[in-house]
PDB file of N, CA and C in Angstrom:
ATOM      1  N   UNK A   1       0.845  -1.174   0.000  1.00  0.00           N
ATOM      2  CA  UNK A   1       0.000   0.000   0.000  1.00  0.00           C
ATOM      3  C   UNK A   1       0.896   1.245   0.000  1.00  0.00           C
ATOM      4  N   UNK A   2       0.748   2.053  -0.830  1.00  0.00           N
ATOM      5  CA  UNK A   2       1.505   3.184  -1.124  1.00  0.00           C
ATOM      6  C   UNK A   2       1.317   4.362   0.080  1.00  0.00           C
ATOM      7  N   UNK A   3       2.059   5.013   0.884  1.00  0.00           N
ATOM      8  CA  UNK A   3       1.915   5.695   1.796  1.00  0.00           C
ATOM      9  C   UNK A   3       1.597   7.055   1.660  1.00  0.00           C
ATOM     10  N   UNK A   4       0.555   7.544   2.665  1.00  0.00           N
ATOM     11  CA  UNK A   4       0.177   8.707   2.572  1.00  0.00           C
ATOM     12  C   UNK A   4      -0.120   9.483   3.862  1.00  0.00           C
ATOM     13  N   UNK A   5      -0.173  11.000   3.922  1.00  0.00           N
ATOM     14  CA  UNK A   5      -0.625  11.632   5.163  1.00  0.00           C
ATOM     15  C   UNK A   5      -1.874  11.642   5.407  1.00  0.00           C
ATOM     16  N   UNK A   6      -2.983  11.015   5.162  1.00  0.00           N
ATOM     17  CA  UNK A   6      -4.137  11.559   5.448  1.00  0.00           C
ATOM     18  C   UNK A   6      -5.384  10.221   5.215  1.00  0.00           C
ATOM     19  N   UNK A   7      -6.539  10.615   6.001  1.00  0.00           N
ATOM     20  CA  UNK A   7      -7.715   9.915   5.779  1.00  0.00           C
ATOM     21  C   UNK A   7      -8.587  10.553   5.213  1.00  0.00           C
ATOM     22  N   UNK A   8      -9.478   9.639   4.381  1.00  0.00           N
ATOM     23  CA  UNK A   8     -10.879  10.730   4.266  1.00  0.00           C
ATOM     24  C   UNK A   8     -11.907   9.644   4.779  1.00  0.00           C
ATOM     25  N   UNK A   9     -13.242  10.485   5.081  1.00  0.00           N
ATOM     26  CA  UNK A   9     -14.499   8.905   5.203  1.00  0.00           C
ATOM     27  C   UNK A   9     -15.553   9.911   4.773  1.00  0.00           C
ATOM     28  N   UNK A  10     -16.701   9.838   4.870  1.00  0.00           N
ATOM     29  CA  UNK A  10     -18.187  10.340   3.920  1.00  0.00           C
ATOM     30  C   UNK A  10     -19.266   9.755   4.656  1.00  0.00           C
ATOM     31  N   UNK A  11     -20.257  10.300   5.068  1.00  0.00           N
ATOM     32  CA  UNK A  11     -21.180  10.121   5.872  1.00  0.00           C
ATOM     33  C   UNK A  11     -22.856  11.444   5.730  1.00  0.00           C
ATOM     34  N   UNK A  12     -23.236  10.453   5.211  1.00  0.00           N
ATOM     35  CA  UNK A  12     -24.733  11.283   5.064  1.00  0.00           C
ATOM     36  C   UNK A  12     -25.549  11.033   6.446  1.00  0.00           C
ATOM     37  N   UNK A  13     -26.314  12.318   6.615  1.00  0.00           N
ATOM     38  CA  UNK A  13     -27.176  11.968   7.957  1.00  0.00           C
ATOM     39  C   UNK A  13     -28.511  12.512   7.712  1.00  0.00           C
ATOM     40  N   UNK A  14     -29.883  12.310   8.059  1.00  0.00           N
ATOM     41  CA  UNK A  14     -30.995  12.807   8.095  1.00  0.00           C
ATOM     42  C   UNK A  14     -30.738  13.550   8.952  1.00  0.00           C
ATOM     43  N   UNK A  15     -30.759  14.935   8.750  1.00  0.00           N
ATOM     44  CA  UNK A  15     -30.548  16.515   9.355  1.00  0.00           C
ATOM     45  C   UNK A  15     -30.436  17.654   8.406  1.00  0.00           C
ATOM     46  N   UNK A  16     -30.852  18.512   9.008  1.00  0.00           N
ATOM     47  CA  UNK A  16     -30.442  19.823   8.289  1.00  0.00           C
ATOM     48  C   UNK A  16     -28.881  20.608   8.687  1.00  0.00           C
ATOM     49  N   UNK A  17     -28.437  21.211   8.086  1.00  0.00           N
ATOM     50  CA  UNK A  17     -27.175  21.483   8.354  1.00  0.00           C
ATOM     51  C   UNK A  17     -26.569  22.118   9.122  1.00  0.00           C
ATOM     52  N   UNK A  18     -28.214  22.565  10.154  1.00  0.00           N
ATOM     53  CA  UNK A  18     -28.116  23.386  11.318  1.00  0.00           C
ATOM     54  C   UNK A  18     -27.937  22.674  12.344  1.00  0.00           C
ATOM     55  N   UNK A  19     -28.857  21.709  12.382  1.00  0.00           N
ATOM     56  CA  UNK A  19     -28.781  20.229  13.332  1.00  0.00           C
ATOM     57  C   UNK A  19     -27.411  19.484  12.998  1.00  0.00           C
ATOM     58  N   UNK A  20     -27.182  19.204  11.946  1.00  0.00           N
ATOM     59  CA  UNK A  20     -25.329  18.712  11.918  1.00  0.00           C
ATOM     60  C   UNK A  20     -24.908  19.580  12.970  1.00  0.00           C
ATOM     61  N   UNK A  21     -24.669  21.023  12.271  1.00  0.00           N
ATOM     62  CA  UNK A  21     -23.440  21.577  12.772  1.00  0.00           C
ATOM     63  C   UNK A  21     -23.392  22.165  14.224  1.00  0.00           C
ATOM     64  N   UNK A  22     -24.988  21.916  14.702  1.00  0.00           N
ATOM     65  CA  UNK A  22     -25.130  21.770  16.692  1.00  0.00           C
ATOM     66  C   UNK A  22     -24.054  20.678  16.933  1.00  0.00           C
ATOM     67  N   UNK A  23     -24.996  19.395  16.157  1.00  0.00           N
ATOM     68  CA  UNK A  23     -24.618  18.343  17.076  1.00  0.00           C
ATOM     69  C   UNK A  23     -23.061  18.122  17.179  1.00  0.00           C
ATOM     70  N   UNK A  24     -22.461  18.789  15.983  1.00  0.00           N
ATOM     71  CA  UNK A  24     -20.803  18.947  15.895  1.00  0.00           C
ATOM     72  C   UNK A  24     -20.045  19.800  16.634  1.00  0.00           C
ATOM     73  N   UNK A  25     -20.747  20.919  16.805  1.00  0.00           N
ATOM     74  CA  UNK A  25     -20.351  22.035  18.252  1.00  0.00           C
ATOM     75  C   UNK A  25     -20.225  21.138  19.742  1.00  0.00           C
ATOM     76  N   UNK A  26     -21.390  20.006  19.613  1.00  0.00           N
ATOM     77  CA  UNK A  26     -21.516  20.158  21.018  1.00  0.00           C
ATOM     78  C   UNK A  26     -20.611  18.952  21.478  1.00  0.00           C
ATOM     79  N   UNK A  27     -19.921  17.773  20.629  1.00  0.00           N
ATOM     80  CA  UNK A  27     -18.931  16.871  20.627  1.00  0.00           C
ATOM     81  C   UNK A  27     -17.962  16.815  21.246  1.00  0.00           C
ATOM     82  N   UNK A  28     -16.973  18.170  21.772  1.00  0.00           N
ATOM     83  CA  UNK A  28     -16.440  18.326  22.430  1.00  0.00           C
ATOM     84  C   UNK A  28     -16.697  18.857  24.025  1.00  0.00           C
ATOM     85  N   UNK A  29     -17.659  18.962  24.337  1.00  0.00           N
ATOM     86  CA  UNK A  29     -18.822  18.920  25.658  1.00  0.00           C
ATOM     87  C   UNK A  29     -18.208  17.905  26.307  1.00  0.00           C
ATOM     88  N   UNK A  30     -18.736  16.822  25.719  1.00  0.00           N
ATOM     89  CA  UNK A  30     -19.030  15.516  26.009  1.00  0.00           C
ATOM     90  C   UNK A  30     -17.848  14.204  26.418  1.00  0.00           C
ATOM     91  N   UNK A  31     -17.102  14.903  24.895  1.00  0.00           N
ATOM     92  CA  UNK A  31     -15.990  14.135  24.441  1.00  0.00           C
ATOM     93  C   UNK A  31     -14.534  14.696  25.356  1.00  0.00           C
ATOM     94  N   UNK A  32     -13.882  14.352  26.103  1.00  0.00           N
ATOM     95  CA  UNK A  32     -12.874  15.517  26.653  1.00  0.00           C
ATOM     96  C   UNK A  32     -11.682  15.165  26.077  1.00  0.00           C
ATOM     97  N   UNK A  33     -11.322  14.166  24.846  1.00  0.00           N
ATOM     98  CA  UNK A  33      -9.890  13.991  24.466  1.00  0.00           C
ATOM     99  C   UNK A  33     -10.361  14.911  22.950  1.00  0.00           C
ATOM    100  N   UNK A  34     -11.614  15.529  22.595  1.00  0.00           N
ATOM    101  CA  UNK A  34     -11.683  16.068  21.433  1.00  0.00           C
ATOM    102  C   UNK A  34     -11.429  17.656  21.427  1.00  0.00           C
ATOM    103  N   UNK A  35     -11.151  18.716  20.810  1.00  0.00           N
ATOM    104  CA  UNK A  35     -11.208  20.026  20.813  1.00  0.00           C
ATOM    105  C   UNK A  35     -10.856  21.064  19.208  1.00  0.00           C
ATOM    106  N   UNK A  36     -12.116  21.925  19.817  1.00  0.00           N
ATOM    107  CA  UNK A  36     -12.333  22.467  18.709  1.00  0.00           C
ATOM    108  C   UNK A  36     -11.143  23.610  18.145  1.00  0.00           C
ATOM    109  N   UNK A  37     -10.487  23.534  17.211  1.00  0.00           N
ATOM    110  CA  UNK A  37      -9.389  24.277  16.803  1.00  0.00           C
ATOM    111  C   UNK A  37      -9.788  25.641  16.154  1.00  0.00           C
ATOM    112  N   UNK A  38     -10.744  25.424  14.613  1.00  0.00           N
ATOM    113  CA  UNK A  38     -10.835  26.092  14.016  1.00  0.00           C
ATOM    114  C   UNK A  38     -12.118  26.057  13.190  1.00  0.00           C
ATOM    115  N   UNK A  39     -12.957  27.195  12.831  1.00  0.00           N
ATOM    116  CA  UNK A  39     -14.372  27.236  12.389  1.00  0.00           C
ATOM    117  C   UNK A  39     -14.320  28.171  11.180  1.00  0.00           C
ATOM    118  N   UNK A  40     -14.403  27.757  10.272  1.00  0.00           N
ATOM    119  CA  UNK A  40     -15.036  28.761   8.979  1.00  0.00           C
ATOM    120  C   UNK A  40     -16.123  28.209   8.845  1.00  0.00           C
ATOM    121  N   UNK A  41     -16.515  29.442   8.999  1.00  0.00           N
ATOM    122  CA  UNK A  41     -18.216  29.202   8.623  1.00  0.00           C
ATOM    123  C   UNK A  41     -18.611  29.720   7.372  1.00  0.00           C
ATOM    124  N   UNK A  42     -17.908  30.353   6.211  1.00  0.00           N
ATOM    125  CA  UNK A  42     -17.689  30.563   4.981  1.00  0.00           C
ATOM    126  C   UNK A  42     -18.001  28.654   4.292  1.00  0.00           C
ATOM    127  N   UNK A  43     -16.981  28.422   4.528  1.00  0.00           N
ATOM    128  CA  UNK A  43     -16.919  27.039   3.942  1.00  0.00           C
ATOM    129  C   UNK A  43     -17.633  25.802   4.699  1.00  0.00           C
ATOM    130  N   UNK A  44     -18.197  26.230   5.933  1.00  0.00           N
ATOM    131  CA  UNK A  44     -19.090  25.177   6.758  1.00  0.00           C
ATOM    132  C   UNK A  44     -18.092  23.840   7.019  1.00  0.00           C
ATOM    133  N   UNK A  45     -16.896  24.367   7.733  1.00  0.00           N
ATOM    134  CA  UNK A  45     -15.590  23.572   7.991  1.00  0.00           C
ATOM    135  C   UNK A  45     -15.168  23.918   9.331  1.00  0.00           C
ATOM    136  N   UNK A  46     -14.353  22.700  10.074  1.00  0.00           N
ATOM    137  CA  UNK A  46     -14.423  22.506  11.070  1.00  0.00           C
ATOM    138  C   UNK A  46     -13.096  21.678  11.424  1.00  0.00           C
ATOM    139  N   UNK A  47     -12.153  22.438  12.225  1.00  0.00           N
ATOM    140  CA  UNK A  47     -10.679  21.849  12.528  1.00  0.00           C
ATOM    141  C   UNK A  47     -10.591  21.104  13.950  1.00  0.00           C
ATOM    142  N   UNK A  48     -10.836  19.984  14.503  1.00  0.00           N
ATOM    143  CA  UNK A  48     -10.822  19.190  15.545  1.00  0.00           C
ATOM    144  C   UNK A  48      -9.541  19.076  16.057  1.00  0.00           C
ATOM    145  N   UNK A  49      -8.751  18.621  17.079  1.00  0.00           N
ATOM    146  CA  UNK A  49      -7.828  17.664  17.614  1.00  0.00           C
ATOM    147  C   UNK A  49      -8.396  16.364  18.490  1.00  0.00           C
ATOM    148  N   UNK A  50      -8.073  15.728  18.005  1.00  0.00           N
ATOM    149  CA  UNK A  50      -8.429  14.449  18.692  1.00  0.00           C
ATOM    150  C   UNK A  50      -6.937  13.716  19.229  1.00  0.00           C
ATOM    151  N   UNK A  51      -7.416  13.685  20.152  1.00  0.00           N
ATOM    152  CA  UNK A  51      -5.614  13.352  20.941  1.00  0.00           C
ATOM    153  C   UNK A  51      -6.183  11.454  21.800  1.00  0.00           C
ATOM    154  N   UNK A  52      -5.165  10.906  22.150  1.00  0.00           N
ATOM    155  CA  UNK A  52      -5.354   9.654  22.148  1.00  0.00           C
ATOM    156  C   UNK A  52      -4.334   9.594  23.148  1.00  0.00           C
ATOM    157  N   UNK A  53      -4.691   9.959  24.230  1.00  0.00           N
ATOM    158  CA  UNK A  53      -3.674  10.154  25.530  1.00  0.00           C
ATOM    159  C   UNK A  53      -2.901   8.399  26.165  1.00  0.00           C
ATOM    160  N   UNK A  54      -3.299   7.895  25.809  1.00  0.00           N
ATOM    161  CA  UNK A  54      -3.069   6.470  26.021  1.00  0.00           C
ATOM    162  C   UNK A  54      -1.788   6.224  25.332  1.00  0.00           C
ATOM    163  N   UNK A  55      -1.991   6.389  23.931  1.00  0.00           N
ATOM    164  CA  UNK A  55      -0.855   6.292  23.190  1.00  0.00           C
ATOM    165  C   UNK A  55       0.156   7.244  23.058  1.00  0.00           C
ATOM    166  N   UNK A  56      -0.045   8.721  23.042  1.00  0.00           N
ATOM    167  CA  UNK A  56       0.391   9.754  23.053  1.00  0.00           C
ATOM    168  C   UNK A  56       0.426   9.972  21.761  1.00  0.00           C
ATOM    169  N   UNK A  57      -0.401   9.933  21.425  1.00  0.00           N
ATOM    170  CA  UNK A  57      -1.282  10.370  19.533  1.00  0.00           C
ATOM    171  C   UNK A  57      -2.113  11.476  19.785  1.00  0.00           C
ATOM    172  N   UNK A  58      -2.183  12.235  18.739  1.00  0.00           N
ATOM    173  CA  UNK A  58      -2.854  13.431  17.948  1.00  0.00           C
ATOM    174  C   UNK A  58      -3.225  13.550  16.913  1.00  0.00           C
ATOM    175  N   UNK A  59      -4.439  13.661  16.753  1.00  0.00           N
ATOM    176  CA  UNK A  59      -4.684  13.519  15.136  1.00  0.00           C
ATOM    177  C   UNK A  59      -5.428  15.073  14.734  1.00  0.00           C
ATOM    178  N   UNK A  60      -5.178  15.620  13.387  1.00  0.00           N
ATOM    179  CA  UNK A  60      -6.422  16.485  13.245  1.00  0.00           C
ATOM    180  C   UNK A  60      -7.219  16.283  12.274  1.00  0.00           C
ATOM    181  N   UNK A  61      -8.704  16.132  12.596  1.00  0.00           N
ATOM    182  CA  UNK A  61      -9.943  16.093  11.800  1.00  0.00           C
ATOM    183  C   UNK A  61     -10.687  17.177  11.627  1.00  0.00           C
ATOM    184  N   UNK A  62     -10.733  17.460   9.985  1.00  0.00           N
ATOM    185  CA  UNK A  62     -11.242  18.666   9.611  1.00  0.00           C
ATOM    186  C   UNK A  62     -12.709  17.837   9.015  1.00  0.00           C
ATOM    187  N   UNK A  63     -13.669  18.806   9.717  1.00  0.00           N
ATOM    188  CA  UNK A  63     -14.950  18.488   9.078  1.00  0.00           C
ATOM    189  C   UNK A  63     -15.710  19.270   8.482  1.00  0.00           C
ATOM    190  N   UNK A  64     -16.445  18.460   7.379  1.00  0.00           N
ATOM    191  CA  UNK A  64     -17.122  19.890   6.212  1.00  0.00           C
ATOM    192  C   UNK A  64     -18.314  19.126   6.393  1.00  0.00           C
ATOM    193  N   UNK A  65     -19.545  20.145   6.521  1.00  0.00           N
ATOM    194  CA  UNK A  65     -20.906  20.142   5.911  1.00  0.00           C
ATOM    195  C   UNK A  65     -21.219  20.641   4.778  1.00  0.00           C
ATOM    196  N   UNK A  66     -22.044  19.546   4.218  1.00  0.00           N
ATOM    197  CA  UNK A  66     -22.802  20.230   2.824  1.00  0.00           C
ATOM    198  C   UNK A  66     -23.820  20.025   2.867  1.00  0.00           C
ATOM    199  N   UNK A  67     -25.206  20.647   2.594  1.00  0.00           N
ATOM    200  CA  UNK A  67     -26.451  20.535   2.929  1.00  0.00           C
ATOM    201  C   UNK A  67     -26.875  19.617   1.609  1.00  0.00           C
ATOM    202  N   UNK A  68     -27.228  18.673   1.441  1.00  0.00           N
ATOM    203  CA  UNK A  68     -28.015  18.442   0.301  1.00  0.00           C
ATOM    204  C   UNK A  68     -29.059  18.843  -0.206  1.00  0.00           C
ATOM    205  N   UNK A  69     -30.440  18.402   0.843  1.00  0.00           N
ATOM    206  CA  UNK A  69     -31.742  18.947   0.660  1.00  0.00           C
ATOM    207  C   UNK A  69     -32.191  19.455   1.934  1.00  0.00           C
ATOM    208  N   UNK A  70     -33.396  20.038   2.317  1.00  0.00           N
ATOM    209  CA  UNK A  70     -33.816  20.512   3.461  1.00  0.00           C
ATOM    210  C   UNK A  70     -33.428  19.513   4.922  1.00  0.00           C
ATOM    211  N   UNK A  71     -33.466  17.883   4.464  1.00  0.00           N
ATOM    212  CA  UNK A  71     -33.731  16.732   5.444  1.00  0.00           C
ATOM    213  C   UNK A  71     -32.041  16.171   5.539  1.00  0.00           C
ATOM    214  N   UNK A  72     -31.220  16.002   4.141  1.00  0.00           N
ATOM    215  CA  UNK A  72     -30.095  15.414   4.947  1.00  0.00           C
ATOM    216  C   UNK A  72     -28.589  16.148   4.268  1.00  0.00           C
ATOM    217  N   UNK A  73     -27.482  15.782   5.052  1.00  0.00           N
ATOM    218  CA  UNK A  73     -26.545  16.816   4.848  1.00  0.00           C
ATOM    219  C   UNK A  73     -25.461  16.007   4.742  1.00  0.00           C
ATOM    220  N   UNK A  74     -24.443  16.166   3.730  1.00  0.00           N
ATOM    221  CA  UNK A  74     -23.367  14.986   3.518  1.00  0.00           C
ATOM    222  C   UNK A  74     -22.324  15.813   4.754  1.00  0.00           C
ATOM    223  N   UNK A  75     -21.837  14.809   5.660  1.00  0.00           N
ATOM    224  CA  UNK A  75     -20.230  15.127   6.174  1.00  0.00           C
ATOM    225  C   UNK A  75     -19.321  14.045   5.961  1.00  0.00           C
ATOM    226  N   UNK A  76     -18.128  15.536   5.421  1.00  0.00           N
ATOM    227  CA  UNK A  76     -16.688  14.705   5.175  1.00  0.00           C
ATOM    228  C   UNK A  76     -15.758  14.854   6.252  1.00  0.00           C
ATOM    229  N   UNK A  77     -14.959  13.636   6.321  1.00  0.00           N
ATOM    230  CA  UNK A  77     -13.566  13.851   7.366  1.00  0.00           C
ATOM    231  C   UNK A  77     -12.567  13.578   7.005  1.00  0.00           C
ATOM    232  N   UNK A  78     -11.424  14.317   7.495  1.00  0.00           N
ATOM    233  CA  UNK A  78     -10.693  14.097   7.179  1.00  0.00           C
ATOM    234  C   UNK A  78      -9.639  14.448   8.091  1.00  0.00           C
ATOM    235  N   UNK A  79      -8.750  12.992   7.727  1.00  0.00           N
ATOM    236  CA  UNK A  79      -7.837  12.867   9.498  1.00  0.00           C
ATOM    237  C   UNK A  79      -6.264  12.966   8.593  1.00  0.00           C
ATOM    238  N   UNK A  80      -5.414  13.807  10.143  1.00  0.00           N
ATOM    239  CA  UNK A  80      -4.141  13.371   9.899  1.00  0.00           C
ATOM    240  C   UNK A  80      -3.372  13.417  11.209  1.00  0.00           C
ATOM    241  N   UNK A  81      -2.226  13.067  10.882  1.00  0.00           N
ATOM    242  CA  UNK A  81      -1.729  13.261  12.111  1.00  0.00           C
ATOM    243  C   UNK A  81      -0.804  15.043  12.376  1.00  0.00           C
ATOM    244  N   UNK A  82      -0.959  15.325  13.060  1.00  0.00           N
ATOM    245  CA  UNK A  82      -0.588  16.681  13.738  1.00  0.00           C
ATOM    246  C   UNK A  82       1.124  17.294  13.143  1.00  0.00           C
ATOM    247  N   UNK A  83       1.783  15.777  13.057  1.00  0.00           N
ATOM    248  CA  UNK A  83       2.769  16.451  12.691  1.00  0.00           C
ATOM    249  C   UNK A  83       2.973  15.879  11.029  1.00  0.00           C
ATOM    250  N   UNK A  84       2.523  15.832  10.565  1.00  0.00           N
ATOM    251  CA  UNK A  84       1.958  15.366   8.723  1.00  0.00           C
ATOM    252  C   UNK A  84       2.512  14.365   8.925  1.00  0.00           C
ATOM    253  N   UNK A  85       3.260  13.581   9.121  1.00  0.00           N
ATOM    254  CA  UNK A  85       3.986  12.171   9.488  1.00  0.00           C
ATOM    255  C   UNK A  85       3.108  11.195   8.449  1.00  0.00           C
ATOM    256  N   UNK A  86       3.866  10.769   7.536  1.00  0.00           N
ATOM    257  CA  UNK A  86       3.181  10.136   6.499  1.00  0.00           C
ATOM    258  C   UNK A  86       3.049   8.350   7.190  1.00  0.00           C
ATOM    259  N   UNK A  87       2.067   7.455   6.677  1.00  0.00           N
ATOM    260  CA  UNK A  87       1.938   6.048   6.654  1.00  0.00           C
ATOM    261  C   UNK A  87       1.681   5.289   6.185  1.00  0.00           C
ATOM    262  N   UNK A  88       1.539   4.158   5.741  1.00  0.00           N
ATOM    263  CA  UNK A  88       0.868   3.201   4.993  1.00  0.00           C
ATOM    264  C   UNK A  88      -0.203   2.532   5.703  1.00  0.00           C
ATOM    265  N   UNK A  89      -0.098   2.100   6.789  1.00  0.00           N
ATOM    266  CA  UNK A  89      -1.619   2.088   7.879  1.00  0.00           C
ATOM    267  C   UNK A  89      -2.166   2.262   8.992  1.00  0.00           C
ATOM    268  N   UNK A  90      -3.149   3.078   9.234  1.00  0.00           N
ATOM    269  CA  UNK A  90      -3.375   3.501  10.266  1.00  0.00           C
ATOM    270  C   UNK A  90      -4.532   3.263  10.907  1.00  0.00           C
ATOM    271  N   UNK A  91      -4.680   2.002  11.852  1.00  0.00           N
ATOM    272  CA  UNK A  91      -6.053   1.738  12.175  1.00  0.00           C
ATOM    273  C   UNK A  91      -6.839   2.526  13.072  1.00  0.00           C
ATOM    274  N   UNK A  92      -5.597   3.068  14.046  1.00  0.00           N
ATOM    275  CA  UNK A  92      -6.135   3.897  15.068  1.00  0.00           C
ATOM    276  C   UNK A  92      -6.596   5.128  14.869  1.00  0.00           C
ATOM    277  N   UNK A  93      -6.188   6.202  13.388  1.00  0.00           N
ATOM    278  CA  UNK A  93      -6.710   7.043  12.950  1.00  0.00           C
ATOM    279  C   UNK A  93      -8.511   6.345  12.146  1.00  0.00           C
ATOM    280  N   UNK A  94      -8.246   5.563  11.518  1.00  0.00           N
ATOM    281  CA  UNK A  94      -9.430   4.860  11.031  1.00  0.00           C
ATOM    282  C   UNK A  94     -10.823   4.411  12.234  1.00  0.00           C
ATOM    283  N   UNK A  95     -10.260   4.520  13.378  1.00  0.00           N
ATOM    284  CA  UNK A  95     -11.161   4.415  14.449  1.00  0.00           C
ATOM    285  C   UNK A  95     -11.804   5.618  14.685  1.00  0.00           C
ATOM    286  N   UNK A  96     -10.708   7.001  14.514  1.00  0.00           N
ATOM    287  CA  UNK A  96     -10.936   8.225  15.433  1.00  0.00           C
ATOM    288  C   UNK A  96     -11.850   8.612  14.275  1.00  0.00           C
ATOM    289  N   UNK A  97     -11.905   8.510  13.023  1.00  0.00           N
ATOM    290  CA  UNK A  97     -13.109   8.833  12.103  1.00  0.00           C
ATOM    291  C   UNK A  97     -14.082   8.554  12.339  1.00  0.00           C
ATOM    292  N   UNK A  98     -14.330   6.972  12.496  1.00  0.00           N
ATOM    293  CA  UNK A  98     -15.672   6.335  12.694  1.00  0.00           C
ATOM    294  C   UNK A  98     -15.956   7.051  14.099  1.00  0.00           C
ATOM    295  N   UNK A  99     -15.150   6.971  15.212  1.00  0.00           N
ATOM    296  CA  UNK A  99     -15.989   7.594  16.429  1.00  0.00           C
ATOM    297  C   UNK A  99     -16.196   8.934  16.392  1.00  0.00           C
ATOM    298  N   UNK A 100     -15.621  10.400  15.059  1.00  0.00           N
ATOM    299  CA  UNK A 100     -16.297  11.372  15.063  1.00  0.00           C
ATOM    300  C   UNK A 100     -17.928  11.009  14.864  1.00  0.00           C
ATOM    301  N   UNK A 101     -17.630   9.822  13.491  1.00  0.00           N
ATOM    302  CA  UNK A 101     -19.002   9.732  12.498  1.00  0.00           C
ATOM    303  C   UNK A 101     -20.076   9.444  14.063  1.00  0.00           C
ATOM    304  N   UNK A 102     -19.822   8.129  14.780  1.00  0.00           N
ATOM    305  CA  UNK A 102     -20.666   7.966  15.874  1.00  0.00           C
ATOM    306  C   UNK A 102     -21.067   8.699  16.628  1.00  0.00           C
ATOM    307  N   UNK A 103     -20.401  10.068  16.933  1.00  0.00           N
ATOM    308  CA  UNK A 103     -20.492  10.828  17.468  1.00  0.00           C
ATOM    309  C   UNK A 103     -21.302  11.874  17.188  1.00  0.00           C
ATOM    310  N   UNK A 104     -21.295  12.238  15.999  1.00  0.00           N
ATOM    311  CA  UNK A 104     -22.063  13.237  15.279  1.00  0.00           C
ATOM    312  C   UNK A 104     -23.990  12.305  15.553  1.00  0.00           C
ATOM    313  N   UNK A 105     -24.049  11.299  14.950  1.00  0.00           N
ATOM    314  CA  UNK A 105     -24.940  10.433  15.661  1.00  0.00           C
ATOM    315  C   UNK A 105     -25.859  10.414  16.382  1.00  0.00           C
ATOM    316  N   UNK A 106     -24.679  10.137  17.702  1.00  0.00           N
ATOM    317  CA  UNK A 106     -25.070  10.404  18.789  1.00  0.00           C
ATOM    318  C   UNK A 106     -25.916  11.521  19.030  1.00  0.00           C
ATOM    319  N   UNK A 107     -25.123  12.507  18.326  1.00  0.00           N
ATOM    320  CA  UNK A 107     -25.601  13.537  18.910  1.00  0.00           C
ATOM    321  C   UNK A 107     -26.907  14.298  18.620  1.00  0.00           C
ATOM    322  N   UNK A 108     -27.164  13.815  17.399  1.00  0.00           N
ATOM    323  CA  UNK A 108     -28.043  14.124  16.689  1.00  0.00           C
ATOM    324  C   UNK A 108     -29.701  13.667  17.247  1.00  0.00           C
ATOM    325  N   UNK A 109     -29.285  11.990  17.730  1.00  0.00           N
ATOM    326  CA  UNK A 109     -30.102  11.424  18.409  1.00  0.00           C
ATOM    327  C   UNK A 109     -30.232  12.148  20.257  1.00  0.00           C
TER     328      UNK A 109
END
């Protein structure tokens, strides 16, 4: 597998893009290894750190909303590690995606 810095994943949700981007504000509430870095709200983008104190990992996940229709809204992620540190595999970043995606979810519910 050819090595690279980065993840992406894709996730549609029944919401409007107002309800996404609560339930994405409020993630770090909840979550205390997550924190919010950076917000353009021009581009409906969103700079996370997700740190993994166990291991002594950092990752950053930038998240974008796009509204589709009134009811659901595509979000993208996209992970790396903090210091661009390139890899060929990374399961534990591949986790910290899925538990934004669960998270967003969650929250929604």
């Amino acid at each position: 597998m050819p090595r690279q810095n980065f993840l992406s994943r894709e996730a549609f949700v029944q919401a409007t893009e107002i309800q996404a981007r609560e339930s994405l504000l409020s993630i770090p509430v909840f979550v205390p290894n997550i924190k919010l870095i950076a917000e353009n709200t021009k581009l409906q983008s969103f700079k996370f750190r997700y740190q993994l104190p166990q291991k002594n990992t950092e990752y950053h996940v930038d998240v974008t909303l796009l509204p589709l229709d009134t009811q659901y809204t595509r979000i993208s992620f996209h992970g790396e590690h903090v210091n661009g540190e390139a890899f060929d595999n990374d399961a534990e970043m591949t986790m910290a995606l899925h538990n934004f995606e669960s998270a967003i979810e969650a929250a929604l519910k």
